[in-house]
PDB file of N, CA and C in Angstrom:
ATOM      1  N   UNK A   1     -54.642  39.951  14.255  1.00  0.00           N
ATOM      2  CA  UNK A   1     -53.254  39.884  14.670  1.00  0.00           C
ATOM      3  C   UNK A   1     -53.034  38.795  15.713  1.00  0.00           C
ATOM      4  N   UNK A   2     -54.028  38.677  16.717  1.00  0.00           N
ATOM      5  CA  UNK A   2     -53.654  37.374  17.663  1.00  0.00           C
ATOM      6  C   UNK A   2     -53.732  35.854  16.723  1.00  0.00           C
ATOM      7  N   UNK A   3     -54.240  35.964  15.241  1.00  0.00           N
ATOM      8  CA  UNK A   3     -53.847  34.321  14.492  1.00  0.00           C
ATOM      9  C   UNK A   3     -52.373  34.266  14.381  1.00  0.00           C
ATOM     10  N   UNK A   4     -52.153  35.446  13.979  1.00  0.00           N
ATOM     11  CA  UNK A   4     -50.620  35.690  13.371  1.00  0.00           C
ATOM     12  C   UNK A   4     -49.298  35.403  14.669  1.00  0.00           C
ATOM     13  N   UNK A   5     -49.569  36.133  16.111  1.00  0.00           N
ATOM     14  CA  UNK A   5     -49.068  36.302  16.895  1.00  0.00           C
ATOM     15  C   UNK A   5     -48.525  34.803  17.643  1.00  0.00           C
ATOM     16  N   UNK A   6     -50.319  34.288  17.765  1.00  0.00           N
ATOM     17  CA  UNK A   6     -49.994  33.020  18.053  1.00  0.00           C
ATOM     18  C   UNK A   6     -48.958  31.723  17.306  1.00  0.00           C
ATOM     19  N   UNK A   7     -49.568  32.054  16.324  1.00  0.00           N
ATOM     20  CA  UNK A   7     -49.172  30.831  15.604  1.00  0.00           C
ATOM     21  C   UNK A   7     -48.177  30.811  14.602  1.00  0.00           C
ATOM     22  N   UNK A   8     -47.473  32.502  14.274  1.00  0.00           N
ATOM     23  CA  UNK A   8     -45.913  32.826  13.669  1.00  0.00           C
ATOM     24  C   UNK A   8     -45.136  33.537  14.590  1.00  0.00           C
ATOM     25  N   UNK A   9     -45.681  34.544  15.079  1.00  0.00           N
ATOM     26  CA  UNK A   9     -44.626  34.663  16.172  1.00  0.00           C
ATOM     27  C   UNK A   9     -44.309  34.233  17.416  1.00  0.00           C
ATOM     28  N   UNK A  10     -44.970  33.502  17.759  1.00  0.00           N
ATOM     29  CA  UNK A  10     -44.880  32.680  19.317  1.00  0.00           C
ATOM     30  C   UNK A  10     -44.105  31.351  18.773  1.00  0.00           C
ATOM     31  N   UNK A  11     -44.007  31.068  16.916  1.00  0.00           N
ATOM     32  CA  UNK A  11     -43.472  29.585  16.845  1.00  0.00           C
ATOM     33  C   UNK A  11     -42.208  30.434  16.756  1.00  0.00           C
ATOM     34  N   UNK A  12     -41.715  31.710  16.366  1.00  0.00           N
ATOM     35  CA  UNK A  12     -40.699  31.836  15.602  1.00  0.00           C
ATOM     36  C   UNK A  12     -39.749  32.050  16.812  1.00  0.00           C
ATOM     37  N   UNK A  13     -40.377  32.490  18.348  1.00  0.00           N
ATOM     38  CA  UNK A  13     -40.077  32.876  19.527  1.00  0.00           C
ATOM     39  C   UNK A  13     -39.794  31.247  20.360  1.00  0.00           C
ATOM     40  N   UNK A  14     -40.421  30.252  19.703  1.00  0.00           N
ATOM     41  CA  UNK A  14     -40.076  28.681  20.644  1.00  0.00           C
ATOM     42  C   UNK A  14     -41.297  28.932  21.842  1.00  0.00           C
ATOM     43  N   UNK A  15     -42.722  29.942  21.570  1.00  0.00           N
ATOM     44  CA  UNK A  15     -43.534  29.687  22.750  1.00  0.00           C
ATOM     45  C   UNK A  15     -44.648  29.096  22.250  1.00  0.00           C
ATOM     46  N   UNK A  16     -45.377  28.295  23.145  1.00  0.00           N
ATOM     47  CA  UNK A  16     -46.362  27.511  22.466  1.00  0.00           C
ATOM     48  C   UNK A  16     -47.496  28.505  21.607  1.00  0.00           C
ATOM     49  N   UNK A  17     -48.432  27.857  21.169  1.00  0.00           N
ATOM     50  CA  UNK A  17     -49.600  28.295  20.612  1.00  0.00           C
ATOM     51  C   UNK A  17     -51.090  27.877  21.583  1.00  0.00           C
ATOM     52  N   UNK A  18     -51.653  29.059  22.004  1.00  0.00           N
ATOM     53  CA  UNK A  18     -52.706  28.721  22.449  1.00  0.00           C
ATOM     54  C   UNK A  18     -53.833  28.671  21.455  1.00  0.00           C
ATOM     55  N   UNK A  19     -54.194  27.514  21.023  1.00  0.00           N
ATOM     56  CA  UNK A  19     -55.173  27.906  19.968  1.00  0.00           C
ATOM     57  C   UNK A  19     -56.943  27.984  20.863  1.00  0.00           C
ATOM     58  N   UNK A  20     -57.455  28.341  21.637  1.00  0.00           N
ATOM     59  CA  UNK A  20     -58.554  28.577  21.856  1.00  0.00           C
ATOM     60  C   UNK A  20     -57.944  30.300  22.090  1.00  0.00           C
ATOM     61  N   UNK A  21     -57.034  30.949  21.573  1.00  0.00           N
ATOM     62  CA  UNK A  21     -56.444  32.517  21.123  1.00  0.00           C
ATOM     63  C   UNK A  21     -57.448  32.079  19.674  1.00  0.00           C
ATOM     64  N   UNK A  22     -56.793  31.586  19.034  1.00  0.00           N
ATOM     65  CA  UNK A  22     -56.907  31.452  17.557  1.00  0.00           C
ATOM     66  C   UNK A  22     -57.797  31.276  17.428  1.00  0.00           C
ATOM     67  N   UNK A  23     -58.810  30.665  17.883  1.00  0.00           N
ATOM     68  CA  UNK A  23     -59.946  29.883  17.275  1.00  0.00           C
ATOM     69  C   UNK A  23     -61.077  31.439  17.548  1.00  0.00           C
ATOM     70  N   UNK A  24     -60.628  31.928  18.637  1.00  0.00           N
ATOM     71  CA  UNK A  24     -61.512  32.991  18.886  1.00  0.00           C
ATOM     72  C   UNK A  24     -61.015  34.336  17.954  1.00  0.00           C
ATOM     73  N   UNK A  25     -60.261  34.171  17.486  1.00  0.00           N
ATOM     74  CA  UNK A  25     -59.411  35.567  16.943  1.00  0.00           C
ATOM     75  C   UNK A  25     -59.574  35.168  15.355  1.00  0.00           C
ATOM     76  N   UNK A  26     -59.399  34.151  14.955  1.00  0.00           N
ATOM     77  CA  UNK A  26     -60.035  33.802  13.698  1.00  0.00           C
ATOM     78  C   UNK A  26     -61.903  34.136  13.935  1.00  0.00           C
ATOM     79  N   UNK A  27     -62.486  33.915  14.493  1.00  0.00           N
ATOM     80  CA  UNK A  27     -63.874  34.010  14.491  1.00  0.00           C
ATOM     81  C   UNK A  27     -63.910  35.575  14.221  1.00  0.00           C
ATOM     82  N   UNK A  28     -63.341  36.362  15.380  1.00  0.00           N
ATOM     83  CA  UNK A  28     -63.209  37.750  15.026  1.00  0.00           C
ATOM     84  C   UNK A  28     -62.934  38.103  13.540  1.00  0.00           C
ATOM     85  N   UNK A  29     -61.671  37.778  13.022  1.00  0.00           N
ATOM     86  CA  UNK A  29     -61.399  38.477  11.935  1.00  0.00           C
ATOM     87  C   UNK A  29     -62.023  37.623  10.426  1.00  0.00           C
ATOM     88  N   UNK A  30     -62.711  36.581  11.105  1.00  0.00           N
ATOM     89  CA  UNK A  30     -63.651  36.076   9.706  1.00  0.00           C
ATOM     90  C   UNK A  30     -64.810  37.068  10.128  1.00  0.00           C
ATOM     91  N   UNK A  31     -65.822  37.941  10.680  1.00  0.00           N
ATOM     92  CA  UNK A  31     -66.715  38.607  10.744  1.00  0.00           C
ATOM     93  C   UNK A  31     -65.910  40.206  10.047  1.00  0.00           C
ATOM     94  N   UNK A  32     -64.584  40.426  10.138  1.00  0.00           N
ATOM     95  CA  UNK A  32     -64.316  41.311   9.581  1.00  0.00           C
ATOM     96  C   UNK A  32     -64.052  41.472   8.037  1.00  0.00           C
ATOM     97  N   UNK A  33     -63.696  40.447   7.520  1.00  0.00           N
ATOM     98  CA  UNK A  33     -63.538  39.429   6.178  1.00  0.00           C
ATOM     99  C   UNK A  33     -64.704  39.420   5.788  1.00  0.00           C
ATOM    100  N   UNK A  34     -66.095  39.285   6.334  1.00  0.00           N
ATOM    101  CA  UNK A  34     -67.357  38.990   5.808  1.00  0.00           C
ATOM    102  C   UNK A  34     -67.428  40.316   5.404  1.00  0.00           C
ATOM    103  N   UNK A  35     -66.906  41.629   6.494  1.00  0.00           N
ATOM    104  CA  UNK A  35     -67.245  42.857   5.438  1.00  0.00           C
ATOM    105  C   UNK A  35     -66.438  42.717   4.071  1.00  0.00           C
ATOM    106  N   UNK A  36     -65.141  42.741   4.267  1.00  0.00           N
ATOM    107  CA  UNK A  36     -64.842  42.794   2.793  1.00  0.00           C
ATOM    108  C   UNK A  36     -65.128  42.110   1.932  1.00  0.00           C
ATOM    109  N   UNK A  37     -65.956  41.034   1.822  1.00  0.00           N
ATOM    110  CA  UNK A  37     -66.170  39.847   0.684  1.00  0.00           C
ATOM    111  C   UNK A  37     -67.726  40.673   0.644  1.00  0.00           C
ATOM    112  N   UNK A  38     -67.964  41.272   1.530  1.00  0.00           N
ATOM    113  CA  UNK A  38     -69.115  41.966   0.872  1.00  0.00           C
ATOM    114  C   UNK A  38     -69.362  42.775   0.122  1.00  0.00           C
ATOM    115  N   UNK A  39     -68.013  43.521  -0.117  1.00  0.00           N
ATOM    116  CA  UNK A  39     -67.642  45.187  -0.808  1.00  0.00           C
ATOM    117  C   UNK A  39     -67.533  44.511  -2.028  1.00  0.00           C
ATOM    118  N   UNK A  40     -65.985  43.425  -1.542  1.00  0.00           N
ATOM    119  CA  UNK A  40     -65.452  42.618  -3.137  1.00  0.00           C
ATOM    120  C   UNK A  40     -66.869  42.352  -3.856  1.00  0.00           C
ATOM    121  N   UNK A  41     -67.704  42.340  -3.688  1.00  0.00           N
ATOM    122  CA  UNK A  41     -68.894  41.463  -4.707  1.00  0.00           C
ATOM    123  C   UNK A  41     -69.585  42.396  -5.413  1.00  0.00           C
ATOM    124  N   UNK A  42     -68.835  43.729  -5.260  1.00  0.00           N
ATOM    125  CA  UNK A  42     -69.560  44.771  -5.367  1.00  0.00           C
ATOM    126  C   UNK A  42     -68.477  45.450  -6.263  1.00  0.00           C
ATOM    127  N   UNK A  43     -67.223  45.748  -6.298  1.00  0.00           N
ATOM    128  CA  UNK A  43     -65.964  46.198  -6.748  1.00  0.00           C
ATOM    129  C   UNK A  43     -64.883  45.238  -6.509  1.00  0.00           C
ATOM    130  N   UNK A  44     -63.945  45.382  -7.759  1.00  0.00           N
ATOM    131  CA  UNK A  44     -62.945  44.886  -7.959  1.00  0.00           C
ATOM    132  C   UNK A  44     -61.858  45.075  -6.893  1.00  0.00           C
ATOM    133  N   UNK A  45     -61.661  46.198  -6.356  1.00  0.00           N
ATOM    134  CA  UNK A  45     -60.897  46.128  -5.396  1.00  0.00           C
ATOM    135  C   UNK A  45     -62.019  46.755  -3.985  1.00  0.00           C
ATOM    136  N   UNK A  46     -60.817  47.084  -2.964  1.00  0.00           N
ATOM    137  CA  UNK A  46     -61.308  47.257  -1.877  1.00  0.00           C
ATOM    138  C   UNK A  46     -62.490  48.727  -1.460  1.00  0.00           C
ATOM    139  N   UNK A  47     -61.585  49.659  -2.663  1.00  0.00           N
ATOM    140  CA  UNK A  47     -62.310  50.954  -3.035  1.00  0.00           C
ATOM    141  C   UNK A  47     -63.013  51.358  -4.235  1.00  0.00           C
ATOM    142  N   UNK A  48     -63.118  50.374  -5.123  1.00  0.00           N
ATOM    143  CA  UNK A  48     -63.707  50.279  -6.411  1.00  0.00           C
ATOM    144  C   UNK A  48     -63.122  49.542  -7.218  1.00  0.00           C
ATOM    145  N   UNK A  49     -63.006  50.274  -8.529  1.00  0.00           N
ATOM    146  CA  UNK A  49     -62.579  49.225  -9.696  1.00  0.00           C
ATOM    147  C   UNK A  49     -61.123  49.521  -9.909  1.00  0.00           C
ATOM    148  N   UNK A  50     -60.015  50.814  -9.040  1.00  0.00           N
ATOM    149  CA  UNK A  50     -58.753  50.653  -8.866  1.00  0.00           C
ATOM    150  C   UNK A  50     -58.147  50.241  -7.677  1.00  0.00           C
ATOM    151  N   UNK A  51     -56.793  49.512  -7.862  1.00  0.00           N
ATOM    152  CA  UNK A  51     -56.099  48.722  -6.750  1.00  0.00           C
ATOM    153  C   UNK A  51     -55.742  50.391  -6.028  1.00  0.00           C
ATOM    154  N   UNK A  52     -56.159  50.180  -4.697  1.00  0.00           N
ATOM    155  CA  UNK A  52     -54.751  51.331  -3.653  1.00  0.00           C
ATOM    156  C   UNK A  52     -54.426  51.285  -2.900  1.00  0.00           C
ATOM    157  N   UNK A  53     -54.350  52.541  -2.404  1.00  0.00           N
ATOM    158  CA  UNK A  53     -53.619  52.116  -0.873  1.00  0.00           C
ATOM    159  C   UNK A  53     -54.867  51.685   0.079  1.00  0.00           C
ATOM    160  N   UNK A  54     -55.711  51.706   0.365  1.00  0.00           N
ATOM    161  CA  UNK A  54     -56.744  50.670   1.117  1.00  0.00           C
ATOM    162  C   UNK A  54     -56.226  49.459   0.899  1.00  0.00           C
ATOM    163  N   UNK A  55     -56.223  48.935  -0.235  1.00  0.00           N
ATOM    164  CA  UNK A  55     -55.820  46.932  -0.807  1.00  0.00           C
ATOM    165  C   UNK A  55     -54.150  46.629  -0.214  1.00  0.00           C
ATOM    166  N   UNK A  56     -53.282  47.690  -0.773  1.00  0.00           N
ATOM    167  CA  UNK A  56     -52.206  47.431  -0.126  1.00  0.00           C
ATOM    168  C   UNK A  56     -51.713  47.723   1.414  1.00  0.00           C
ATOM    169  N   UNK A  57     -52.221  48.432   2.555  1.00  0.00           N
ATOM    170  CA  UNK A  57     -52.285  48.132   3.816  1.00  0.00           C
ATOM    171  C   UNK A  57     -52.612  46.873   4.272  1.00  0.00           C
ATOM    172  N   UNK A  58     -53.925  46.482   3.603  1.00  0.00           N
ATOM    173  CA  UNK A  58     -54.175  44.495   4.357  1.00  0.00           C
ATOM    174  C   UNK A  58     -53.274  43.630   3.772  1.00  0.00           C
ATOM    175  N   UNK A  59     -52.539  44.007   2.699  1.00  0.00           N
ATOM    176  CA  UNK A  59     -51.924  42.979   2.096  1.00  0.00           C
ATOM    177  C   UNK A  59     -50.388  42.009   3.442  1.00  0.00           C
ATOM    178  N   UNK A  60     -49.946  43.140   3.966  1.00  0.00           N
ATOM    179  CA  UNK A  60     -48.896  42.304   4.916  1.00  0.00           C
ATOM    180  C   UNK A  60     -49.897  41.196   5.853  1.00  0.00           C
ATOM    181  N   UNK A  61     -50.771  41.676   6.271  1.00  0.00           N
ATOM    182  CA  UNK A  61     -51.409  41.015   7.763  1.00  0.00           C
ATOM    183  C   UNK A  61     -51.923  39.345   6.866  1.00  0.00           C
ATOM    184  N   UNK A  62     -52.754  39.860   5.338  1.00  0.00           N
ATOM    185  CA  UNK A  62     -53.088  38.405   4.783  1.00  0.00           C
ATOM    186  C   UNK A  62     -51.910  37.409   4.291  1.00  0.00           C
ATOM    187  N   UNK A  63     -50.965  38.037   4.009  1.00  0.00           N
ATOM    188  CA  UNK A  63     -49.574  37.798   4.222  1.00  0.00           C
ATOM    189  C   UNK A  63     -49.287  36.595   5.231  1.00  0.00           C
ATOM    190  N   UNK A  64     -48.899  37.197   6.458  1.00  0.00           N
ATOM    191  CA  UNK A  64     -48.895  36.219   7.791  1.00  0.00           C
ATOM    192  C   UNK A  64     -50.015  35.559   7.753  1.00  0.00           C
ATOM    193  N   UNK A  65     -51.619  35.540   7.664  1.00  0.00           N
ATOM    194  CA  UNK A  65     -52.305  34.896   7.969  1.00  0.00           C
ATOM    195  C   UNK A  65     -51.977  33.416   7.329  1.00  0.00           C
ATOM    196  N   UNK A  66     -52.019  33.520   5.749  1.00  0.00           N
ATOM    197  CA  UNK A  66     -51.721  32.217   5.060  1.00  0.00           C
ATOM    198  C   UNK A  66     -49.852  31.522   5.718  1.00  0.00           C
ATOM    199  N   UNK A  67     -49.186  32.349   6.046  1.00  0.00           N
ATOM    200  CA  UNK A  67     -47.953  31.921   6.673  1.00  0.00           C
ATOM    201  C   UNK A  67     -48.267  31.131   8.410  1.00  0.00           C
ATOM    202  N   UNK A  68     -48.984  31.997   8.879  1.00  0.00           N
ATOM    203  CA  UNK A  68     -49.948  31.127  10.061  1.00  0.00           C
ATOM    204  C   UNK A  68     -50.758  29.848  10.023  1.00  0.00           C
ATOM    205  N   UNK A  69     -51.108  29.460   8.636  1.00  0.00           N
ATOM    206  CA  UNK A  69     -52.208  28.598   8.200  1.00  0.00           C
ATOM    207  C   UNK A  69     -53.013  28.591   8.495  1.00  0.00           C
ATOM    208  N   UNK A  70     -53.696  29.798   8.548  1.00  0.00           N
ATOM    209  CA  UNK A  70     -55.066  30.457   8.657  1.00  0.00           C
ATOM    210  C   UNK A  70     -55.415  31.659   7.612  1.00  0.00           C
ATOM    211  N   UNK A  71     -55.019  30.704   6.258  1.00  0.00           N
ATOM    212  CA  UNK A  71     -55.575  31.333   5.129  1.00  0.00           C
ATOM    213  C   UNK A  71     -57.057  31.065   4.426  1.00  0.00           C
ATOM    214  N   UNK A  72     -57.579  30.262   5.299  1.00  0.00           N
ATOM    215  CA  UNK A  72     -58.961  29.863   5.045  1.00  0.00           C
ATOM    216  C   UNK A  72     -59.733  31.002   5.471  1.00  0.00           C
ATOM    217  N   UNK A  73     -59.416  31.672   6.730  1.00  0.00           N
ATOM    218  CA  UNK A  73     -59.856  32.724   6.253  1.00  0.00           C
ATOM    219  C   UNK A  73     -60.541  33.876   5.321  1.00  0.00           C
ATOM    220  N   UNK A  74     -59.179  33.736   4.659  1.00  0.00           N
ATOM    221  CA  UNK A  74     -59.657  34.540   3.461  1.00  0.00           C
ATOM    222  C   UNK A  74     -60.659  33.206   2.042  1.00  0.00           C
ATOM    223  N   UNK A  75     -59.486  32.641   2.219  1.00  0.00           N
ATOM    224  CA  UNK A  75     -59.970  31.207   0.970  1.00  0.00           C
ATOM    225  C   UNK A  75     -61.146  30.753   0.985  1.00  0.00           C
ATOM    226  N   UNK A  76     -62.169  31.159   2.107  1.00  0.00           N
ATOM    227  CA  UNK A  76     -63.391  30.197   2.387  1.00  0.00           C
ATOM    228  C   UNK A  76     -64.353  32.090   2.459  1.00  0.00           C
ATOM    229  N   UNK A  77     -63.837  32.459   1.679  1.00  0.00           N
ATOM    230  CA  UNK A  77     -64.718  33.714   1.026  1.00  0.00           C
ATOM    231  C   UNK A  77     -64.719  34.009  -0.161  1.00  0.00           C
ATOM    232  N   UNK A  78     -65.317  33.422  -0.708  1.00  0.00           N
ATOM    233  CA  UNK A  78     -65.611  34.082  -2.438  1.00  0.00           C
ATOM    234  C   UNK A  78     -64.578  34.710  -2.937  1.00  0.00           C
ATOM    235  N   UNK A  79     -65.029  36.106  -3.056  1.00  0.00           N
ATOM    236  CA  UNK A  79     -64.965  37.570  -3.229  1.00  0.00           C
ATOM    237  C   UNK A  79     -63.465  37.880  -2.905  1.00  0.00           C
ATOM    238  N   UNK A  80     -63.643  37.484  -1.354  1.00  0.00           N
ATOM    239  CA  UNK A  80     -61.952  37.923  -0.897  1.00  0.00           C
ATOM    240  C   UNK A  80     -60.968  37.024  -1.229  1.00  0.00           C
ATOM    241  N   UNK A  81     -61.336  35.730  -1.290  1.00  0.00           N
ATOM    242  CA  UNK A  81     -59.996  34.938  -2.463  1.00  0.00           C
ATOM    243  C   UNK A  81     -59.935  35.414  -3.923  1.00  0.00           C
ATOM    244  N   UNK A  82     -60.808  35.231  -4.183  1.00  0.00           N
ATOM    245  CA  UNK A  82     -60.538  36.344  -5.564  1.00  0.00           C
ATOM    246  C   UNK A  82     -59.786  37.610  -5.744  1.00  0.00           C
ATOM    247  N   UNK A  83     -60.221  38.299  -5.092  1.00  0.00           N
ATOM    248  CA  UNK A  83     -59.354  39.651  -4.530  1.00  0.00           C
ATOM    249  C   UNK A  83     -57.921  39.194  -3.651  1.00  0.00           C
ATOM    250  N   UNK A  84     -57.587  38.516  -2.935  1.00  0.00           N
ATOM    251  CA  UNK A  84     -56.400  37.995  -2.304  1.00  0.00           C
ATOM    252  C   UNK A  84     -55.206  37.434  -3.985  1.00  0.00           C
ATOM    253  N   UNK A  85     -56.182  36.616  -4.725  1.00  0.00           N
ATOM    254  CA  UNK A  85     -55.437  35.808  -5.796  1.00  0.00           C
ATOM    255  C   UNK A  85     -54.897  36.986  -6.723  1.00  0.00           C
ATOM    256  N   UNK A  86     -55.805  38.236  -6.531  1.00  0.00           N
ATOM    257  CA  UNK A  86     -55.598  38.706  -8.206  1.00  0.00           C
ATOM    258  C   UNK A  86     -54.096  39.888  -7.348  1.00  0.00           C
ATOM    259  N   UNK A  87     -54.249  40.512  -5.998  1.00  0.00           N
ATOM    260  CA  UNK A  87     -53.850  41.156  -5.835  1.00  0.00           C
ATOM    261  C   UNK A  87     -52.312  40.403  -5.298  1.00  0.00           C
ATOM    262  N   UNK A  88     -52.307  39.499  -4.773  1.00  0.00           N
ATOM    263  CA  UNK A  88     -50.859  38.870  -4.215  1.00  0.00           C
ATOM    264  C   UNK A  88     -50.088  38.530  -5.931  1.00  0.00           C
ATOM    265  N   UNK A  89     -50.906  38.454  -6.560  1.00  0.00           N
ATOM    266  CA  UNK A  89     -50.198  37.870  -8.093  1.00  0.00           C
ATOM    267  C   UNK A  89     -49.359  38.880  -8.694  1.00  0.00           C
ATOM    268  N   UNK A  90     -49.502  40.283  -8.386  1.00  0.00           N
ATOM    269  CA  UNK A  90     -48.588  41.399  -8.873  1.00  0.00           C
ATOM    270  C   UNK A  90     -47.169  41.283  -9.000  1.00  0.00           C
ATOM    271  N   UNK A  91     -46.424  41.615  -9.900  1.00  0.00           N
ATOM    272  CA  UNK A  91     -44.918  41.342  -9.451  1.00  0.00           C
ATOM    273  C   UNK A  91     -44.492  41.862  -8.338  1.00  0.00           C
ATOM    274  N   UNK A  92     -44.807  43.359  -8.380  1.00  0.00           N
ATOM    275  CA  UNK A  92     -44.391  43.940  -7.225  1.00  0.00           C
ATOM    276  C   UNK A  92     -44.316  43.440  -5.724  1.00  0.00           C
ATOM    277  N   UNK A  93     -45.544  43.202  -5.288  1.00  0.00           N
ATOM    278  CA  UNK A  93     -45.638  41.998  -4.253  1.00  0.00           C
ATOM    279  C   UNK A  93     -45.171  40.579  -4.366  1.00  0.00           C
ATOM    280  N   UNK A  94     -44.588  39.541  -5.597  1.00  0.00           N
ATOM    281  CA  UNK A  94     -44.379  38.606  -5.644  1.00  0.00           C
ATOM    282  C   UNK A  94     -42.732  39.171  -5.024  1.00  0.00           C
ATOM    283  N   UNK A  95     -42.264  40.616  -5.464  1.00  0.00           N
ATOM    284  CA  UNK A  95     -41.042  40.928  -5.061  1.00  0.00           C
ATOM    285  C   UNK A  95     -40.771  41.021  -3.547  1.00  0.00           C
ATOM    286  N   UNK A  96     -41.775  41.488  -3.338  1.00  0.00           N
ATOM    287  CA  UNK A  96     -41.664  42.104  -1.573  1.00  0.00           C
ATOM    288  C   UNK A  96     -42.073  40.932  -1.049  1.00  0.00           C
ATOM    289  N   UNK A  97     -42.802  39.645  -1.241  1.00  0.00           N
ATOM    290  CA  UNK A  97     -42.922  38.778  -0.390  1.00  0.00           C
ATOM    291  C   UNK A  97     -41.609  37.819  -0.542  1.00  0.00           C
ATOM    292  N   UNK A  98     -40.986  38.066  -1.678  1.00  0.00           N
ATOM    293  CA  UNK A  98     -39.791  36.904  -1.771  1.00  0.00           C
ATOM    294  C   UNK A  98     -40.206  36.042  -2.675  1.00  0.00           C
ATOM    295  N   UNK A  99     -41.294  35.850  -3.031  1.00  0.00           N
ATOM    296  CA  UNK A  99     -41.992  34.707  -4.162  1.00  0.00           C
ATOM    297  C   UNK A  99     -41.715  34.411  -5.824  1.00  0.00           C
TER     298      UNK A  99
END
């Protein structure tokens, strides 16, 4: 949440961006990402081989992250871009993001 904070809501607020926030808060949540690209390699979704509510809770936060431009994050993980691509592609979510 401090990639997101910094760098969408502090722009959307007119306050700067501290990025040594970011740089450390991305480090954080790429070690948390390493768990899930570890599961993904293992199951299709987050809890196995059906989408649920586990996959759809992270979906807002990866949301902002790529809106932050700190979707490398996820993109510079296998498993979890794969899982990011197949699951943002739904209509349902193409609805709720506006896409």
């Amino acid at each position: 949440m401090q990639v997101i904070y910094q760098r969408y809501f502090h722009a959307f607020r007119g306050l700067p961006c501290d990025e040594a926030i970011v740089k450390e808060a991305s480090e954080a949540a790429g070690k948390a990402v390493d768990v899930m690209d570890r599961q993904l390699a293992k199951t299709r979704f987050l809890t196995g081989a059906q989408f649920t509510l586990a996959d759809i809770c992270f979906m807002p936060y990866i949301e902002y992250l790529f809106a932050s431009k700190a979707g490398e994050i996820i993109d510079s993980r296998k498993n979890a871009a794969r899982w990011w691509n197949e699951i943002s592609a739904r209509p349902s979510w193409k609805a709720v993001a506006g896409k």
